[in-house]
PDB file of N, CA and C in Angstrom:
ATOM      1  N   UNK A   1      -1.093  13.100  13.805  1.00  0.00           N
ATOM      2  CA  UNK A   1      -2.054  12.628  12.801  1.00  0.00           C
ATOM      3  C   UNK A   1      -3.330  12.184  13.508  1.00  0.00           C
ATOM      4  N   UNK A   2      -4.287  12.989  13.172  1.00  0.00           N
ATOM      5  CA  UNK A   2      -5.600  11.928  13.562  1.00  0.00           C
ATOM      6  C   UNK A   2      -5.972  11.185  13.134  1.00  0.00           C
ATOM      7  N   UNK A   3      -7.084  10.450  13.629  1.00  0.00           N
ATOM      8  CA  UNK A   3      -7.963   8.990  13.418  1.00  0.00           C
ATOM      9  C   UNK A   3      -8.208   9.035  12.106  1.00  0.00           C
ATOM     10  N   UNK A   4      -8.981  10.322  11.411  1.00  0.00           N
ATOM     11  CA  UNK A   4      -9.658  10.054  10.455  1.00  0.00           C
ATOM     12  C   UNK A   4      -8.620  10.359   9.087  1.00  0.00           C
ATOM     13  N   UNK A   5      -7.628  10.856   9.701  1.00  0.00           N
ATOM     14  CA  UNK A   5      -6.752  11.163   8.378  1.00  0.00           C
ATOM     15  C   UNK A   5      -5.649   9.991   8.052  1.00  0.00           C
ATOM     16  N   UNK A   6      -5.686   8.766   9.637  1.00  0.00           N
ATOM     17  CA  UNK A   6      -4.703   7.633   9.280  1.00  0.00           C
ATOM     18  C   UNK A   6      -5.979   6.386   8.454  1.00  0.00           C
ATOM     19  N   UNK A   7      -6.911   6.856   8.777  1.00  0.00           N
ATOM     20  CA  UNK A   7      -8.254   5.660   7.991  1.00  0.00           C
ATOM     21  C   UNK A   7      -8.215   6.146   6.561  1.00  0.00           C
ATOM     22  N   UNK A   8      -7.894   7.184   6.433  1.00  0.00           N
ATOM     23  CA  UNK A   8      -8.210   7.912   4.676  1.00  0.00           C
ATOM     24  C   UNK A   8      -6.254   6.844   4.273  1.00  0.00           C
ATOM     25  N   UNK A   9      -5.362   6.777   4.792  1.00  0.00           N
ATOM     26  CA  UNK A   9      -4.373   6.829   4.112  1.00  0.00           C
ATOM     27  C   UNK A   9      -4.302   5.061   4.389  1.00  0.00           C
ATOM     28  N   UNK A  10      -5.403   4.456   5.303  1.00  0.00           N
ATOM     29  CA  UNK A  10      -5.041   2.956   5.750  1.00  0.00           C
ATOM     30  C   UNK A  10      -5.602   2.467   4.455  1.00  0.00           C
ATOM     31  N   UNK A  11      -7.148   2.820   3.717  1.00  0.00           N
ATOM     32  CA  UNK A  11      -7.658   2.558   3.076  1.00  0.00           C
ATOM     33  C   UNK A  11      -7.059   2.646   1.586  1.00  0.00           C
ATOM     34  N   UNK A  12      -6.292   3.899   1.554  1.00  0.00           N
ATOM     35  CA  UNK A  12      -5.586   3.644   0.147  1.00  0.00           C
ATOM     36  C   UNK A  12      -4.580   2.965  -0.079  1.00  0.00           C
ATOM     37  N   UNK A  13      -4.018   2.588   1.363  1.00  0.00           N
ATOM     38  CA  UNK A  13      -2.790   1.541   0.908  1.00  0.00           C
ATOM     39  C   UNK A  13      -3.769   0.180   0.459  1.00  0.00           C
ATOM     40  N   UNK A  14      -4.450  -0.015   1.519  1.00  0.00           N
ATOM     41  CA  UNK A  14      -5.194  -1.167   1.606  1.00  0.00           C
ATOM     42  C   UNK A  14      -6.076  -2.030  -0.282  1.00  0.00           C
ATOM     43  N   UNK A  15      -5.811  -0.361  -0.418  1.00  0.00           N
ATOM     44  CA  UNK A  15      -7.241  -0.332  -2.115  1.00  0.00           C
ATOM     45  C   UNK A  15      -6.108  -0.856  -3.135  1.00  0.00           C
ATOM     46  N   UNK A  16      -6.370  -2.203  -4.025  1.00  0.00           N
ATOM     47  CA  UNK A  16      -5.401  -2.704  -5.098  1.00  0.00           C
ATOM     48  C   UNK A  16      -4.965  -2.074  -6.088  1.00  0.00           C
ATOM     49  N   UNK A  17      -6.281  -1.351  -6.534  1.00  0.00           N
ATOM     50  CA  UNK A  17      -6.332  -0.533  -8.194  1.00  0.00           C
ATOM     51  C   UNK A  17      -4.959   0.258  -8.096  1.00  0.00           C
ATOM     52  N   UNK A  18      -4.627   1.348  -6.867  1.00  0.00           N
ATOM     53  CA  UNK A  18      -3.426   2.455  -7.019  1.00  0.00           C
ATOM     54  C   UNK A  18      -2.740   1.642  -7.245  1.00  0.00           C
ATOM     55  N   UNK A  19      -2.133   0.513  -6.506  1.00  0.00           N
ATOM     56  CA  UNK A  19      -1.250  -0.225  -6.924  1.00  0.00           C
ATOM     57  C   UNK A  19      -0.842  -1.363  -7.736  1.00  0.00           C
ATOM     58  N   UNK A  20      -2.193  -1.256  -8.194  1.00  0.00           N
ATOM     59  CA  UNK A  20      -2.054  -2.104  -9.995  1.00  0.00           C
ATOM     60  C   UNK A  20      -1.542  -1.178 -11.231  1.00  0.00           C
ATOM     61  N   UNK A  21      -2.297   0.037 -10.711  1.00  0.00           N
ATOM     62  CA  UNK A  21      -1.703   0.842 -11.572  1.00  0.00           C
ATOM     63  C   UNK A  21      -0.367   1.856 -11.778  1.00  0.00           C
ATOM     64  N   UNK A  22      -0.190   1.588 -10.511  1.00  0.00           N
ATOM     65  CA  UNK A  22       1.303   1.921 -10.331  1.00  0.00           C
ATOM     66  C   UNK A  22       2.339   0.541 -10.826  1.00  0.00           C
ATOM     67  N   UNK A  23       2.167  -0.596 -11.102  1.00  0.00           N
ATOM     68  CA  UNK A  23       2.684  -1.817 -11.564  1.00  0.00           C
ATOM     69  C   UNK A  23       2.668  -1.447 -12.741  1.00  0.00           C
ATOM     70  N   UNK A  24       1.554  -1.074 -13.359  1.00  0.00           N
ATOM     71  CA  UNK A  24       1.842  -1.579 -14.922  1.00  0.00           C
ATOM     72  C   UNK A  24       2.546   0.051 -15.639  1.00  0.00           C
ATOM     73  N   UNK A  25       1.948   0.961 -14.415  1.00  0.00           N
ATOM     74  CA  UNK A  25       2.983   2.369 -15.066  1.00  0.00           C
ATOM     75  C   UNK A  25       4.782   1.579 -14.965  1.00  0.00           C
ATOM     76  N   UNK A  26       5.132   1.218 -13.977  1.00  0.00           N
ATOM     77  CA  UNK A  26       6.356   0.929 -14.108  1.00  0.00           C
ATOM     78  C   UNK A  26       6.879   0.114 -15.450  1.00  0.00           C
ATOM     79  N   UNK A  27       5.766  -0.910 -15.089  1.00  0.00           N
ATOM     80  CA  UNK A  27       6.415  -1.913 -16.224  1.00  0.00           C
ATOM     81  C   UNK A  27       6.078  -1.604 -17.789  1.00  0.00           C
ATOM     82  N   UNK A  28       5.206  -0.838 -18.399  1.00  0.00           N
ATOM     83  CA  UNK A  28       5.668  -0.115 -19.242  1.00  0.00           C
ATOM     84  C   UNK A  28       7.020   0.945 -18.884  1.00  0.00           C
ATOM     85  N   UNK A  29       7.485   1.711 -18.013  1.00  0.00           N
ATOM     86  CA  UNK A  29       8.437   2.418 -17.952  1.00  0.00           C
ATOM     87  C   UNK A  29       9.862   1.468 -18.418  1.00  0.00           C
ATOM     88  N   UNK A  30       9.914   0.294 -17.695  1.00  0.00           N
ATOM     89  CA  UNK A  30      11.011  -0.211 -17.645  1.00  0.00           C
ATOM     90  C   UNK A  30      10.723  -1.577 -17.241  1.00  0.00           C
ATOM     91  N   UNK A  31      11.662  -2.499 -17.906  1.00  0.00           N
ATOM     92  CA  UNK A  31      11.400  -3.937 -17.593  1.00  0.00           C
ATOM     93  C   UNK A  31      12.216  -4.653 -16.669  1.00  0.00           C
ATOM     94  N   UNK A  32      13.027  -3.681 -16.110  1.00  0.00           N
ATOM     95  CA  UNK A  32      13.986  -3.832 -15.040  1.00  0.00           C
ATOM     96  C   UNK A  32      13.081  -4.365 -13.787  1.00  0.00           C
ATOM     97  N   UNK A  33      11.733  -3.789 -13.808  1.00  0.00           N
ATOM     98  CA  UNK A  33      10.759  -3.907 -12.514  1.00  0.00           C
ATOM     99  C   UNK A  33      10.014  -5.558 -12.367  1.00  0.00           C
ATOM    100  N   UNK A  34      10.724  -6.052 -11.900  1.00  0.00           N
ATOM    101  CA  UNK A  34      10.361  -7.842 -11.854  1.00  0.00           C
ATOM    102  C   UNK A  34       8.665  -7.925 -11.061  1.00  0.00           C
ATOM    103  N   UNK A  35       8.134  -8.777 -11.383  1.00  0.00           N
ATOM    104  CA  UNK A  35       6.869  -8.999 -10.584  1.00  0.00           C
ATOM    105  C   UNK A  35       7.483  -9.768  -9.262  1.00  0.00           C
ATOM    106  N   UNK A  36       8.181 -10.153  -9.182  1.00  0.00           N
ATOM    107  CA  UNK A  36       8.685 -10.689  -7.746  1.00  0.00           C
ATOM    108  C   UNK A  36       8.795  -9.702  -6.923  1.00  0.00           C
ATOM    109  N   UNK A  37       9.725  -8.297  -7.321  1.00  0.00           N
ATOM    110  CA  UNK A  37       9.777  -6.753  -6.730  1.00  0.00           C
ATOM    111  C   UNK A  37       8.895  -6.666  -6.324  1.00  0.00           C
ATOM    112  N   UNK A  38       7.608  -6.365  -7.165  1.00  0.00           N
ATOM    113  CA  UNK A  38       6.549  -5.560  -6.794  1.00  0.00           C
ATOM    114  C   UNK A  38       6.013  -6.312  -5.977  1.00  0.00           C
ATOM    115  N   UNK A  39       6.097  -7.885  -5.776  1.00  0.00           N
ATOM    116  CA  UNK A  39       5.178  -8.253  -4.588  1.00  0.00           C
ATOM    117  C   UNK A  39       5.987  -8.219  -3.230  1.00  0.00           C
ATOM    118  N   UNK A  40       6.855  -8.043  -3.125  1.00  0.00           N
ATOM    119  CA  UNK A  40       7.478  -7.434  -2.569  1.00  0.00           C
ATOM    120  C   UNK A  40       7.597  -6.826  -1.947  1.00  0.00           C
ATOM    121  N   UNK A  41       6.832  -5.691  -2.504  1.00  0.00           N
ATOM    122  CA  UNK A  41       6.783  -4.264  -2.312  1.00  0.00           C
ATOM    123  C   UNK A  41       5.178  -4.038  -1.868  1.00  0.00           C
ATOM    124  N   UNK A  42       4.348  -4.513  -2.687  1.00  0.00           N
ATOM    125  CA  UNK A  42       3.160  -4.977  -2.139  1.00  0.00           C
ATOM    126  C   UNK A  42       3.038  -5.482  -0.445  1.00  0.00           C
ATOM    127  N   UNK A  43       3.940  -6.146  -0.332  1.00  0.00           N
ATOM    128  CA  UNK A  43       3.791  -6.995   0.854  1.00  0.00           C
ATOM    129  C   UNK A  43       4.034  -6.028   1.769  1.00  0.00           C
ATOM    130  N   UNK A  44       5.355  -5.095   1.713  1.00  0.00           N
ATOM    131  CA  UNK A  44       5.708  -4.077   2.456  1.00  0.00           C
ATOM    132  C   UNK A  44       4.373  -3.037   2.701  1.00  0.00           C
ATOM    133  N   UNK A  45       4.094  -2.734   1.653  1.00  0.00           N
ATOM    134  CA  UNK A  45       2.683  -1.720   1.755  1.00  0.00           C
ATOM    135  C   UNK A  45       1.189  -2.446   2.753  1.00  0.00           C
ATOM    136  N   UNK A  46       1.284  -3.775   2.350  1.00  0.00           N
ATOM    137  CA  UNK A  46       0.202  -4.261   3.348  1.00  0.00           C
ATOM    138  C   UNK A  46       0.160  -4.626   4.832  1.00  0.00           C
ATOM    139  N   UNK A  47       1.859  -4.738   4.838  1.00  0.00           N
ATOM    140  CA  UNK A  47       2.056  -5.048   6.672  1.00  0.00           C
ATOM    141  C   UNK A  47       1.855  -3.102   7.056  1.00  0.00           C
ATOM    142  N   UNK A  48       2.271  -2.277   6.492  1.00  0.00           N
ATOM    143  CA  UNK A  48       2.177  -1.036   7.037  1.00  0.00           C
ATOM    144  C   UNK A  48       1.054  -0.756   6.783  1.00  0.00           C
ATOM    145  N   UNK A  49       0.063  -1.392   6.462  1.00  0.00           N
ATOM    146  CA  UNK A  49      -1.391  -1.135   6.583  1.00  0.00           C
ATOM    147  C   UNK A  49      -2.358  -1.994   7.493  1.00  0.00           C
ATOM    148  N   UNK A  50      -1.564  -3.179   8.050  1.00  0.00           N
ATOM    149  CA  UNK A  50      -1.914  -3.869   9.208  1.00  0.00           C
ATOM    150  C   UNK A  50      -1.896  -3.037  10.494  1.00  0.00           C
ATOM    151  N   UNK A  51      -0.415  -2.577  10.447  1.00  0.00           N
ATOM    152  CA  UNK A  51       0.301  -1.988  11.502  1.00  0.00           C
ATOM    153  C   UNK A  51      -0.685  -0.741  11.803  1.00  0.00           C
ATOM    154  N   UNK A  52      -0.514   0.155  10.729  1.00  0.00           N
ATOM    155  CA  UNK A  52      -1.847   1.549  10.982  1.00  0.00           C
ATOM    156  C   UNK A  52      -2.831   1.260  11.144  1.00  0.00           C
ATOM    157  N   UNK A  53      -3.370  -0.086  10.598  1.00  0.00           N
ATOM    158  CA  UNK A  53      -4.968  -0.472  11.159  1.00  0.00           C
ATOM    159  C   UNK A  53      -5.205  -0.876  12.778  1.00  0.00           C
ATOM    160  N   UNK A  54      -4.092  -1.234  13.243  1.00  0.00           N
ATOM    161  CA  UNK A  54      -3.949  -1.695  14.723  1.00  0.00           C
ATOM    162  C   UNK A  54      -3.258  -0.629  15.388  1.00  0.00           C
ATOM    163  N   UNK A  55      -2.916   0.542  14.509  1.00  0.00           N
ATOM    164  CA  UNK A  55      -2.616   1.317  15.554  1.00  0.00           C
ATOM    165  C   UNK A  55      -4.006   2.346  16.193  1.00  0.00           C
ATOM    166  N   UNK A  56      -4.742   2.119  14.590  1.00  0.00           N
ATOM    167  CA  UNK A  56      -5.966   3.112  14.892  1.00  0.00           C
ATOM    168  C   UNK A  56      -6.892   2.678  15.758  1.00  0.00           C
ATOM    169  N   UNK A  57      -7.138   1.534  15.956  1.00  0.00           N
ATOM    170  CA  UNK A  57      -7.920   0.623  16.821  1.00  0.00           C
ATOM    171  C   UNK A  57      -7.576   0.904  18.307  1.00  0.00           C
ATOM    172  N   UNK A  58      -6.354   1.234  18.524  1.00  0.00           N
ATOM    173  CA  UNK A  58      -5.666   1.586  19.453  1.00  0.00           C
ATOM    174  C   UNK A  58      -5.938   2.764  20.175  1.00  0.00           C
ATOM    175  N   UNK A  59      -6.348   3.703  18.900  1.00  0.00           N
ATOM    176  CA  UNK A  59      -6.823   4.705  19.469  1.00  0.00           C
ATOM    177  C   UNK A  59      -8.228   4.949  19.861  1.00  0.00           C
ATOM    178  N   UNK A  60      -8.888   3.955  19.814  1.00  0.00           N
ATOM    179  CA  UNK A  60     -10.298   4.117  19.803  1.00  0.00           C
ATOM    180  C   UNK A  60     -10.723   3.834  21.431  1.00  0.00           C
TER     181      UNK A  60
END
């Protein structure tokens, strides 16, 4: 993977909206999906966007 294609994918984890709107697609889908989950899950998505941000730095 190069530089510029891990900055295109750091930035969309990084961007809230996909994943606001992936929240409320769920939670209309099903109410099984707790907001505790999703932050959760959130949290998971933002350390792996720490991690790729320090890896890219790495490469510089």
């Amino acid at each position: 993977m190069d530089k510029e294609t891990a900055l295109n994918i750091l930035y969309f984890l990084l961007t809230p909206i996909p994943w606001i709107a992936v929240y409320y697609a769920f939670d209309r889908a099903s109410k099984k999906f707790s907001t505790a989950e999703f932050a959760g899950f959130l949290y998971v998505v933002f350390a792996v966007g720490v991690i790729l941000g320090l890896w890219i730095q790495g490469l510089e």
